[in-house]
PDB file of N, CA and C in Angstrom:
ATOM      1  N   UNK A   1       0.840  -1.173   0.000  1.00  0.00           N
ATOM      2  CA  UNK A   1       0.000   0.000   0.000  1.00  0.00           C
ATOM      3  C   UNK A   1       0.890   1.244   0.000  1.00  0.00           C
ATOM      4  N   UNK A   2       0.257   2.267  -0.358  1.00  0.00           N
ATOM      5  CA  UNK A   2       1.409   3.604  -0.649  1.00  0.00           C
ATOM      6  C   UNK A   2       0.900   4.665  -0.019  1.00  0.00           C
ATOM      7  N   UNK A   3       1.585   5.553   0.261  1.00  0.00           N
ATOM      8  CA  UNK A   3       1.091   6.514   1.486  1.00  0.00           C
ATOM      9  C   UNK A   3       1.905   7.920   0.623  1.00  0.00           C
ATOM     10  N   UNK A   4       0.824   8.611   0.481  1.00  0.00           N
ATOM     11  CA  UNK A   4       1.354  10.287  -0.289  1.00  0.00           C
ATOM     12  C   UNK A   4       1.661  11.316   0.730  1.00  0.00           C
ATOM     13  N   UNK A   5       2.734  11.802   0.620  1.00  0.00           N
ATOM     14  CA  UNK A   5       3.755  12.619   1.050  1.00  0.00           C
ATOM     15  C   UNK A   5       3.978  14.223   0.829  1.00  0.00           C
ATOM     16  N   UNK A   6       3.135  14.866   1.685  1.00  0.00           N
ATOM     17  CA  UNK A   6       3.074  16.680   1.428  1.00  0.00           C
ATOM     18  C   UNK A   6       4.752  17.109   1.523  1.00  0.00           C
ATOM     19  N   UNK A   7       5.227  17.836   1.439  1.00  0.00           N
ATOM     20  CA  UNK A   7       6.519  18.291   1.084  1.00  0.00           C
ATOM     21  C   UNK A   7       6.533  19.830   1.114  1.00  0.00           C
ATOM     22  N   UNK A   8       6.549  20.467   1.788  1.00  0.00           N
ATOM     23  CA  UNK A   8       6.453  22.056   1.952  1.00  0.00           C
ATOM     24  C   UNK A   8       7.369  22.684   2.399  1.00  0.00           C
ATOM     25  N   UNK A   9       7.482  24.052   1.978  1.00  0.00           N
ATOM     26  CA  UNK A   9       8.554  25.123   2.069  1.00  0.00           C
ATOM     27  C   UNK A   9      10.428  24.719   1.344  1.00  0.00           C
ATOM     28  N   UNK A  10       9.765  24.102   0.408  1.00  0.00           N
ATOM     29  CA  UNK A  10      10.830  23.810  -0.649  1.00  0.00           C
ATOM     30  C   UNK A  10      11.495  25.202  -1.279  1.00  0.00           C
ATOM     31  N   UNK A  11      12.171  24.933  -1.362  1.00  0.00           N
ATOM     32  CA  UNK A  11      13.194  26.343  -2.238  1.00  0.00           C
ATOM     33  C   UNK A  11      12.810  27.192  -3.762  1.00  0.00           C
ATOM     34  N   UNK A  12      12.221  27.712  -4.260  1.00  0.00           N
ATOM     35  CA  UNK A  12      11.561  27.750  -5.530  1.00  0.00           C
ATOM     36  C   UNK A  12      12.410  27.495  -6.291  1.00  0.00           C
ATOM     37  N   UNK A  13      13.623  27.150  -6.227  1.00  0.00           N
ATOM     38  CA  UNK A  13      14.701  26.690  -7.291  1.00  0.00           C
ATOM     39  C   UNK A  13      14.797  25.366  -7.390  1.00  0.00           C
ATOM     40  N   UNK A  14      13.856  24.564  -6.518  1.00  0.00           N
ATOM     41  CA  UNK A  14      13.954  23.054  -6.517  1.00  0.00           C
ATOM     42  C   UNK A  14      13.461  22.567  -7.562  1.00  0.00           C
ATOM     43  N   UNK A  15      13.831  21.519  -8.373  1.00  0.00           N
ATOM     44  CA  UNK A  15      13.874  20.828  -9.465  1.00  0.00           C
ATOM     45  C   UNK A  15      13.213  19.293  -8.743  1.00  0.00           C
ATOM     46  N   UNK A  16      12.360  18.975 -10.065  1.00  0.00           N
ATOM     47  CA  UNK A  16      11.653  17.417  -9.927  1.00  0.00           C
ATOM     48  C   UNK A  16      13.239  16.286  -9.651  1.00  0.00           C
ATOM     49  N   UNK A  17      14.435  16.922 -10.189  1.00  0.00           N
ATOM     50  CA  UNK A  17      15.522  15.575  -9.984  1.00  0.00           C
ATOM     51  C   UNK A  17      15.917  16.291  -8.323  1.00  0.00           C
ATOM     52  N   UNK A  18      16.298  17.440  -8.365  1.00  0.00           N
ATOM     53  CA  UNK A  18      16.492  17.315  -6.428  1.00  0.00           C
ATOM     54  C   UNK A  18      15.616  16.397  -5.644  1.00  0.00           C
ATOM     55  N   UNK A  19      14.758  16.582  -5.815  1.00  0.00           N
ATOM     56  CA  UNK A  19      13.814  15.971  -4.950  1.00  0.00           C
ATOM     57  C   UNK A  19      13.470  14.384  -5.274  1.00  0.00           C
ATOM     58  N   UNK A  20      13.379  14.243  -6.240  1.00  0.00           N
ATOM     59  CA  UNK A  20      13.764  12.847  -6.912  1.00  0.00           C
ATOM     60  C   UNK A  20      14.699  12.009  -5.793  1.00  0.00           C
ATOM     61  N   UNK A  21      15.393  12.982  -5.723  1.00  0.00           N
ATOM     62  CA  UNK A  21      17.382  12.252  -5.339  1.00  0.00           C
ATOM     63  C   UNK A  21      17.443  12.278  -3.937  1.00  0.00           C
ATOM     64  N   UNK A  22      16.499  13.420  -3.127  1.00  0.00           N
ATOM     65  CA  UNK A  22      16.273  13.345  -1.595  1.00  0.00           C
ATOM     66  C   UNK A  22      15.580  12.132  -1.152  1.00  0.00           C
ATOM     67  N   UNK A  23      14.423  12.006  -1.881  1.00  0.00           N
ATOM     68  CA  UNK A  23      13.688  10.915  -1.079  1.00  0.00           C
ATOM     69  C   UNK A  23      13.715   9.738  -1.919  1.00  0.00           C
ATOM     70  N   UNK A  24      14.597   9.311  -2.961  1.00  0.00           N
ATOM     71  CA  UNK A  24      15.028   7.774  -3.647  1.00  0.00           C
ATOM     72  C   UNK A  24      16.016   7.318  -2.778  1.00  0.00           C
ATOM     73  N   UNK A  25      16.475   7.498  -1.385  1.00  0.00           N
ATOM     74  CA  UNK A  25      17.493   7.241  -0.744  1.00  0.00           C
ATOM     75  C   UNK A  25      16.769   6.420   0.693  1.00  0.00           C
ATOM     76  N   UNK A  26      15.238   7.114   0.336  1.00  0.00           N
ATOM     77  CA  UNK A  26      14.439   5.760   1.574  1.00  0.00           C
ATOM     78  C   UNK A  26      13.433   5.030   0.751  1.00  0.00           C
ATOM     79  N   UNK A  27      13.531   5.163  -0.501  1.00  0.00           N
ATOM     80  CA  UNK A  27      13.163   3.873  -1.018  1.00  0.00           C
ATOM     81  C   UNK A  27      12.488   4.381  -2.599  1.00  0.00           C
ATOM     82  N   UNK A  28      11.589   3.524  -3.268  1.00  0.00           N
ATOM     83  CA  UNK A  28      10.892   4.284  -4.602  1.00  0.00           C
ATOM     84  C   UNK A  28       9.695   4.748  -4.444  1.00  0.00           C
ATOM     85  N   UNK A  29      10.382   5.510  -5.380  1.00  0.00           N
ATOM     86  CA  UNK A  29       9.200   6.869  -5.417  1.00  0.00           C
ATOM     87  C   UNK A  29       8.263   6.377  -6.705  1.00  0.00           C
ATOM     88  N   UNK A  30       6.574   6.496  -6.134  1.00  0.00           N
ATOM     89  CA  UNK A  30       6.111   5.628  -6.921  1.00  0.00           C
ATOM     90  C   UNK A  30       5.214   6.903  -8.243  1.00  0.00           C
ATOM     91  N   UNK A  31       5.309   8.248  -7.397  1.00  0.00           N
ATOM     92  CA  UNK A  31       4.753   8.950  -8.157  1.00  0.00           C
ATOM     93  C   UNK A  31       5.792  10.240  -7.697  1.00  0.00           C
ATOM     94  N   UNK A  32       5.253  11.801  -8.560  1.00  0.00           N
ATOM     95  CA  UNK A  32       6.120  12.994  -7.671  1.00  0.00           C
ATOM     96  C   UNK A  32       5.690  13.898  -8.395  1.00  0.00           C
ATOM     97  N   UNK A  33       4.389  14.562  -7.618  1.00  0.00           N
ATOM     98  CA  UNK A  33       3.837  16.020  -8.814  1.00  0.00           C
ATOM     99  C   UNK A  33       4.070  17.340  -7.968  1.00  0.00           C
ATOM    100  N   UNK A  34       5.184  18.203  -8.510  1.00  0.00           N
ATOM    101  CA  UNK A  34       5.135  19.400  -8.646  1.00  0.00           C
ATOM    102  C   UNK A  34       4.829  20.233  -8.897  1.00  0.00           C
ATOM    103  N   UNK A  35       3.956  21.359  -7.619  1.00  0.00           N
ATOM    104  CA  UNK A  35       2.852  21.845  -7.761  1.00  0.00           C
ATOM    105  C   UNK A  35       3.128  23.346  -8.558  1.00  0.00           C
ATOM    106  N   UNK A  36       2.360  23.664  -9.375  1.00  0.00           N
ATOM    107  CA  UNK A  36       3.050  25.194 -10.280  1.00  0.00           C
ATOM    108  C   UNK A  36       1.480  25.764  -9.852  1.00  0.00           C
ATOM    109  N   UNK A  37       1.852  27.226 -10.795  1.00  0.00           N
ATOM    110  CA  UNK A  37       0.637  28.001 -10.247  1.00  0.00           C
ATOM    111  C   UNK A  37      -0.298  27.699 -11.662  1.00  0.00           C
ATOM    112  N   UNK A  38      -1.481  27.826 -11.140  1.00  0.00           N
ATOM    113  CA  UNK A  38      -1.985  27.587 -12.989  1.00  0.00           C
ATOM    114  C   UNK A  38      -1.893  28.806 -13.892  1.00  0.00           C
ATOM    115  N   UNK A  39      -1.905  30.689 -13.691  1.00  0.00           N
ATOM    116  CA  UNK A  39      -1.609  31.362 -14.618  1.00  0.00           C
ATOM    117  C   UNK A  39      -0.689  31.402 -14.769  1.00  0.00           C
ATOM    118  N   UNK A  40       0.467  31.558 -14.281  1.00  0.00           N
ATOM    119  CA  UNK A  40       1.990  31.443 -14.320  1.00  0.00           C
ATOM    120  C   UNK A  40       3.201  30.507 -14.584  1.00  0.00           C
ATOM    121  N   UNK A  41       2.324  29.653 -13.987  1.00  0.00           N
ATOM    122  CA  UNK A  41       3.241  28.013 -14.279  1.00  0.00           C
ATOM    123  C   UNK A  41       4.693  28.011 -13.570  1.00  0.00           C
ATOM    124  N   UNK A  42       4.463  29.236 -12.458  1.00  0.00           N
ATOM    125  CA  UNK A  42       5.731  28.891 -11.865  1.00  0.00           C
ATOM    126  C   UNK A  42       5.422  28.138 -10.562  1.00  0.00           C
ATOM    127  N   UNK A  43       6.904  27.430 -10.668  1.00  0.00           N
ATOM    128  CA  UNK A  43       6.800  26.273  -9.136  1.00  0.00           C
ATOM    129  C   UNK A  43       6.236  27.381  -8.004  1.00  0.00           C
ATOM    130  N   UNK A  44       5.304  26.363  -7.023  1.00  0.00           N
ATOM    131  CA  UNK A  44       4.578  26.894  -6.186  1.00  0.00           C
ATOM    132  C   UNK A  44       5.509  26.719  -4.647  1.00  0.00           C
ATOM    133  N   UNK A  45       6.759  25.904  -4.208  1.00  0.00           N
ATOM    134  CA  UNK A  45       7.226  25.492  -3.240  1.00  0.00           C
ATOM    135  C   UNK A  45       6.849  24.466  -2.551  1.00  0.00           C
ATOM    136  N   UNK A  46       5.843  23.635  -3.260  1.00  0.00           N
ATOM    137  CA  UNK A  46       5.591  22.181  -2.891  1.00  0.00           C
ATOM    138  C   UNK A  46       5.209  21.356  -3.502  1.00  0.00           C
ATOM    139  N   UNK A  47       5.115  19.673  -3.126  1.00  0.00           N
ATOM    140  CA  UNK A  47       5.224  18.937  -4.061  1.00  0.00           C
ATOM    141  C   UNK A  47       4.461  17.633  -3.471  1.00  0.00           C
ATOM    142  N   UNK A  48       4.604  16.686  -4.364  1.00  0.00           N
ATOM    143  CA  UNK A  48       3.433  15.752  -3.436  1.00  0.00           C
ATOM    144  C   UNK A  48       4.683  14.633  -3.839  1.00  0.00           C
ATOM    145  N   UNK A  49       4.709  13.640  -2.652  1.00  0.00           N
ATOM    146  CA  UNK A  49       6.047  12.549  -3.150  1.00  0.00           C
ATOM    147  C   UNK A  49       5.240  11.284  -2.977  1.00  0.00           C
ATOM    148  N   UNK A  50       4.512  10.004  -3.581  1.00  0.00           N
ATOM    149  CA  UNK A  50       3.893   8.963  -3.348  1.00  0.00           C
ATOM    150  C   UNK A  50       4.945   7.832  -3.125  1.00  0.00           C
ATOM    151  N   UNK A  51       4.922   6.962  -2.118  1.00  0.00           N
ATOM    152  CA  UNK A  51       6.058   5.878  -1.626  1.00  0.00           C
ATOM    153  C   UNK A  51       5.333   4.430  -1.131  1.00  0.00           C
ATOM    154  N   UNK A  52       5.878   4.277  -0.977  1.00  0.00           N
ATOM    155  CA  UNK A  52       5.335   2.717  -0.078  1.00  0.00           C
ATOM    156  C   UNK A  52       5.151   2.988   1.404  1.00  0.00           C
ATOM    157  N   UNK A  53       4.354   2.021   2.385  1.00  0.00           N
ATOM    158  CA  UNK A  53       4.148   2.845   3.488  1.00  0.00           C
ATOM    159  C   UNK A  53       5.297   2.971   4.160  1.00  0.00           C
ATOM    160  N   UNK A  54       6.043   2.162   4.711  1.00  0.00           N
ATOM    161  CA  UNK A  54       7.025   2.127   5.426  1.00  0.00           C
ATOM    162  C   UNK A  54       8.347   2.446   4.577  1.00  0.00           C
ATOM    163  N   UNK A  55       8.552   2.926   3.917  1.00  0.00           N
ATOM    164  CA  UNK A  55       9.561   3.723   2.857  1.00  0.00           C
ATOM    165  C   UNK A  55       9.107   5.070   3.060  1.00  0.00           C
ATOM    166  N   UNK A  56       7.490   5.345   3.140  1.00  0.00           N
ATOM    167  CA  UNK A  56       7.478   6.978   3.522  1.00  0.00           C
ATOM    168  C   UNK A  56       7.461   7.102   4.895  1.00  0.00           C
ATOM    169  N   UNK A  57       6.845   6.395   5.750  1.00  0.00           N
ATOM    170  CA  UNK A  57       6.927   6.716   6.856  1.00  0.00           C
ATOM    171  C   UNK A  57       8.921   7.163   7.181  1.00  0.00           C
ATOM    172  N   UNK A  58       9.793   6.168   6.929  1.00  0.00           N
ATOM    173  CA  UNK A  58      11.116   6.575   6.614  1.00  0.00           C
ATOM    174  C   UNK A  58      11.527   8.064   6.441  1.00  0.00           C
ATOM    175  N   UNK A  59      10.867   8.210   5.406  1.00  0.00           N
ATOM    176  CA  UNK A  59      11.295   9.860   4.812  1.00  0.00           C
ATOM    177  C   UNK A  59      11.021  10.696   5.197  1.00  0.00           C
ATOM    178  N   UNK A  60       9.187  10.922   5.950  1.00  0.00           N
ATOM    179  CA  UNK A  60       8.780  11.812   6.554  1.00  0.00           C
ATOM    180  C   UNK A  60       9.789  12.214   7.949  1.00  0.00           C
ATOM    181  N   UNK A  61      10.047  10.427   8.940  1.00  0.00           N
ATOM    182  CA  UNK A  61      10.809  11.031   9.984  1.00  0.00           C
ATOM    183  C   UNK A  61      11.886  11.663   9.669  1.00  0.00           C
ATOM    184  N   UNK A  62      13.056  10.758   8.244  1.00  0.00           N
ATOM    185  CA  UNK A  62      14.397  11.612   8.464  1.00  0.00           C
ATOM    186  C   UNK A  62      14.183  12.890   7.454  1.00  0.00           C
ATOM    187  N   UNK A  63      13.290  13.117   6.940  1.00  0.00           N
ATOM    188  CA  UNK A  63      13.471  14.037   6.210  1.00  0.00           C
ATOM    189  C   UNK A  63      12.677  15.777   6.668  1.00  0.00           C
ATOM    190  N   UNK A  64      11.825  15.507   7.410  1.00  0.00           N
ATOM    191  CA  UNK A  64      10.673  16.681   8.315  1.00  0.00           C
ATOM    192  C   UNK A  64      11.831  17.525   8.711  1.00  0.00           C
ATOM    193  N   UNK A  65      12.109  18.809   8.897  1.00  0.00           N
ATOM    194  CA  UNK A  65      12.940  19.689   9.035  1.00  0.00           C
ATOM    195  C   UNK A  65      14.223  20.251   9.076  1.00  0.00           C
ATOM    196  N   UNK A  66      14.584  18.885   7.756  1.00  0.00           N
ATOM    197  CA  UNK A  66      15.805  18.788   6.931  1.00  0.00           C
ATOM    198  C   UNK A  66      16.249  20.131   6.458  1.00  0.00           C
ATOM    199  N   UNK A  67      17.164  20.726   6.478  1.00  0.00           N
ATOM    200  CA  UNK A  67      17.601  22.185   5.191  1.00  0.00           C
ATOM    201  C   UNK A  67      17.941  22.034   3.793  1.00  0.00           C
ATOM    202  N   UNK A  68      17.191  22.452   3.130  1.00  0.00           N
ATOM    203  CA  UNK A  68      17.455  22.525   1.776  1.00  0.00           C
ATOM    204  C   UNK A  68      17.371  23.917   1.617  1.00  0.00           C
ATOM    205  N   UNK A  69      18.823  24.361   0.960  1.00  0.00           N
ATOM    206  CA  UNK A  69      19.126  25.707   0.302  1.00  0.00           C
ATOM    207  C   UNK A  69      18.877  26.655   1.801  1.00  0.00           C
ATOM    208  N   UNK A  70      19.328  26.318   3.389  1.00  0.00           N
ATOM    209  CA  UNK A  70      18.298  27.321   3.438  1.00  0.00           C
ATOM    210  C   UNK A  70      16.802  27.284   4.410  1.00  0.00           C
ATOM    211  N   UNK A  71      16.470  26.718   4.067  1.00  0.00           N
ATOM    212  CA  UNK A  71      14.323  26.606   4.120  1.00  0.00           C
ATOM    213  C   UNK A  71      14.568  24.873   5.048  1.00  0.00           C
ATOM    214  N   UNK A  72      14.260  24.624   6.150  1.00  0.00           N
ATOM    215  CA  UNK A  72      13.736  23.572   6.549  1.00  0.00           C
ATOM    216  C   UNK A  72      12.309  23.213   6.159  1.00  0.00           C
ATOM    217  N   UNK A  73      12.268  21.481   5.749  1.00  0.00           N
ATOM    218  CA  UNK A  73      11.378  21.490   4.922  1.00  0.00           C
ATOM    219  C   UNK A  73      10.445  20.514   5.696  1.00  0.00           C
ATOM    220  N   UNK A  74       9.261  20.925   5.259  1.00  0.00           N
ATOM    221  CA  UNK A  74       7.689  20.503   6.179  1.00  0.00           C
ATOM    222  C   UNK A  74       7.113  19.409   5.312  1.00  0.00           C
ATOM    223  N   UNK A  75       7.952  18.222   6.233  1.00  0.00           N
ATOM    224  CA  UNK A  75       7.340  16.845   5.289  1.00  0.00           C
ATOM    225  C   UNK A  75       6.194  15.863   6.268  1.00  0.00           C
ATOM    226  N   UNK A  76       5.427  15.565   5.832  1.00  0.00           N
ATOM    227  CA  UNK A  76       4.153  15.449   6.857  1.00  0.00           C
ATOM    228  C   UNK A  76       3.486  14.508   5.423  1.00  0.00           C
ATOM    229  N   UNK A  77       2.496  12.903   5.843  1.00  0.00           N
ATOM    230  CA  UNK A  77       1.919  12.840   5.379  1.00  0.00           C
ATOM    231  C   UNK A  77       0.676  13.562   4.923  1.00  0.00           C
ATOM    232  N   UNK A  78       0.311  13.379   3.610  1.00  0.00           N
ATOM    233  CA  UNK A  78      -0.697  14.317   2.727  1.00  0.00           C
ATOM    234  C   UNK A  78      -2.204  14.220   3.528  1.00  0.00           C
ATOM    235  N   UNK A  79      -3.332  15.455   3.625  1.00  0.00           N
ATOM    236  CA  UNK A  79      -4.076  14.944   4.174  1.00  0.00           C
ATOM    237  C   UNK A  79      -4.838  14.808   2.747  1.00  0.00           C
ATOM    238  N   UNK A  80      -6.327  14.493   2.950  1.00  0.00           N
ATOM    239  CA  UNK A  80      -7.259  14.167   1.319  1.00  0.00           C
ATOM    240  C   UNK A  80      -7.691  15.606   1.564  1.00  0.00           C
ATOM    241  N   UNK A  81      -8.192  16.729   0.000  1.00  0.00           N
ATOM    242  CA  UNK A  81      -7.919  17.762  -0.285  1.00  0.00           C
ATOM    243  C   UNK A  81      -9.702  17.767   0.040  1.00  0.00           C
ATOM    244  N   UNK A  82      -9.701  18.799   0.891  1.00  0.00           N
ATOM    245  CA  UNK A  82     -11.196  19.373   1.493  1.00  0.00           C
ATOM    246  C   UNK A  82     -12.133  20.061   0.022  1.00  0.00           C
ATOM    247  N   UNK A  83     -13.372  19.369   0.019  1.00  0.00           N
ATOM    248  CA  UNK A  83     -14.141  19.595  -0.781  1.00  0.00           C
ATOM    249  C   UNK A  83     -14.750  21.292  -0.713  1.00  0.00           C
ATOM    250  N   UNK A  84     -14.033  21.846  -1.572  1.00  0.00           N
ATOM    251  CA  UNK A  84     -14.189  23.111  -1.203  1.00  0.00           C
ATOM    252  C   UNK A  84     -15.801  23.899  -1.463  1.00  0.00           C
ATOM    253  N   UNK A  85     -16.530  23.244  -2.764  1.00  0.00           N
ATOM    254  CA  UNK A  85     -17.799  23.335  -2.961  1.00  0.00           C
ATOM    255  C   UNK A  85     -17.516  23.885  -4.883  1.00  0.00           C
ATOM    256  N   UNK A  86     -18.413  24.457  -4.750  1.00  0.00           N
ATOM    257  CA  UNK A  86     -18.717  25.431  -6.282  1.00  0.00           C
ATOM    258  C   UNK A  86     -17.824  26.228  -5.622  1.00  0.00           C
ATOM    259  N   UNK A  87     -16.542  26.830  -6.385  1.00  0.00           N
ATOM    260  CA  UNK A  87     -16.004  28.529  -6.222  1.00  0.00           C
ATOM    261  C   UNK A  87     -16.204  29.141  -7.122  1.00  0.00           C
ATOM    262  N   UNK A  88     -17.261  29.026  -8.283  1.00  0.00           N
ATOM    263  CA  UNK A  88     -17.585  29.481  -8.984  1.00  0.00           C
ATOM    264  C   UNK A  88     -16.850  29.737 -10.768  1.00  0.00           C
ATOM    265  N   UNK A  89     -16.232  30.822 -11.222  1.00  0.00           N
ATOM    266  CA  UNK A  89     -15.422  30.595 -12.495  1.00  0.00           C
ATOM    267  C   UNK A  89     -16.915  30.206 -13.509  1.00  0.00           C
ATOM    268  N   UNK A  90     -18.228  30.662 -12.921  1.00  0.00           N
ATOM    269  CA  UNK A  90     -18.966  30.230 -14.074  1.00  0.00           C
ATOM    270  C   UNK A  90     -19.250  31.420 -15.040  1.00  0.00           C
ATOM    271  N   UNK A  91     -19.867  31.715 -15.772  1.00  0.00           N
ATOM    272  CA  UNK A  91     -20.140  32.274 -17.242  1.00  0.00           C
ATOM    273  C   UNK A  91     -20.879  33.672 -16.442  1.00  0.00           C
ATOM    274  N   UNK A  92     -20.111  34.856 -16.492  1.00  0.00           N
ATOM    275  CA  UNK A  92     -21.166  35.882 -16.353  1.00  0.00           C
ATOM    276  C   UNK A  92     -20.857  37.060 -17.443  1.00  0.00           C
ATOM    277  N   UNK A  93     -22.358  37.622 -17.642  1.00  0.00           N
ATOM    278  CA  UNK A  93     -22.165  38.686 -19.048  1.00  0.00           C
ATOM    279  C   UNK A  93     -22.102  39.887 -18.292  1.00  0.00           C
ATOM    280  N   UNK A  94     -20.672  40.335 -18.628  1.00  0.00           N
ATOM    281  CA  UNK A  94     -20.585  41.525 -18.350  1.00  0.00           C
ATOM    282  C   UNK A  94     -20.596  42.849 -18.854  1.00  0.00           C
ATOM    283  N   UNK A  95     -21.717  42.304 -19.922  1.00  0.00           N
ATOM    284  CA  UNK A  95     -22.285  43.754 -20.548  1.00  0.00           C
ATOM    285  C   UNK A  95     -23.598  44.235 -19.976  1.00  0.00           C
ATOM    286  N   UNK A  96     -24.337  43.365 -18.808  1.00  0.00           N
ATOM    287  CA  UNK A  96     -25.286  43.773 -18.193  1.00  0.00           C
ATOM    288  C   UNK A  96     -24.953  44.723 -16.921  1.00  0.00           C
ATOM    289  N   UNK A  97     -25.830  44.939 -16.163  1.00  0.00           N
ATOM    290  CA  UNK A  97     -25.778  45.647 -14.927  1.00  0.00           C
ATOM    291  C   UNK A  97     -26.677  44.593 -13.799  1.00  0.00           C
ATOM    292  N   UNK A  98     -26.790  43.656 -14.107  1.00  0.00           N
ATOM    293  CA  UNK A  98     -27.526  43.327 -13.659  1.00  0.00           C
ATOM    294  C   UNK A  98     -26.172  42.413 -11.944  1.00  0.00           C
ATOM    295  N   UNK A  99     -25.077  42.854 -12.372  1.00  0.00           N
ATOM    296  CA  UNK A  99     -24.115  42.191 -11.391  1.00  0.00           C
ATOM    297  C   UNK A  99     -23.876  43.315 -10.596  1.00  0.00           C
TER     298      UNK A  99
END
C-alpha cells in the first residue's frame, strides 16, 4: 500500500531531480507532482512525493525539518484535499448591470 507525502517550504529553485534524489534514498518513489501556479506556471514550493508505506513513513521522519538551500522542509503525510464546494469561475455577461 502507498502513502502520499506533502513536502512544503521547498526552495523555488527546486527541481523534480532534487527531490527525486532526496527521497530515492528511503526507497521508490512511486509517483512525484510538482505543484506550479496555474496562470503562471511557476513552481509553487511544494510537491506531493507517493512511496510505499514504510519507505514513507522513513522519509517523513528523516526528512521533516531537513535544510534545503536554506528553508527547513515541512514533510508530513498528505491529508485528502477538502471539498471546497462550487467557487464558482462560471459564465457571467458583463455587458449587463444586472451584477
Amino acid at each position: 500500500m502507498t502513502k502520499r507525502i506533502y513536502v512544503g517550504n521547498l526552495p523555488y529553485s527546486a527541481t523534480e531531480e532534487e527531490v527525486r534524489d532526496l527521497f530515492s534514498q528511503h526507497g521508490e518513489i512511486v509517483s512525484l507532482a510538482m505543484i506550479t501556479d496555474r496562470e503562471t506556471g511557476r513552481f509553487r514550493g511544494f510537491c506531493f512525493v507517493e512511496m510505499e508505506d514504510a519507505e514513507a513513513k522513513a522519509a517523513i521522519e528523516t526528512l521533516n525539518g531537513r535544510d534545503m538551500d536554506g528553508r527547513p522542509l515541512k514533510v508530513n503525510e498528505a491529508r485528502p484535499r477538502e471539498d471546497r464546494g462550487r467557487q464558482g469561475g462560471g459564465y457571467r455577461d458583463r455587458g449587463s448591470n444586472r451584477w
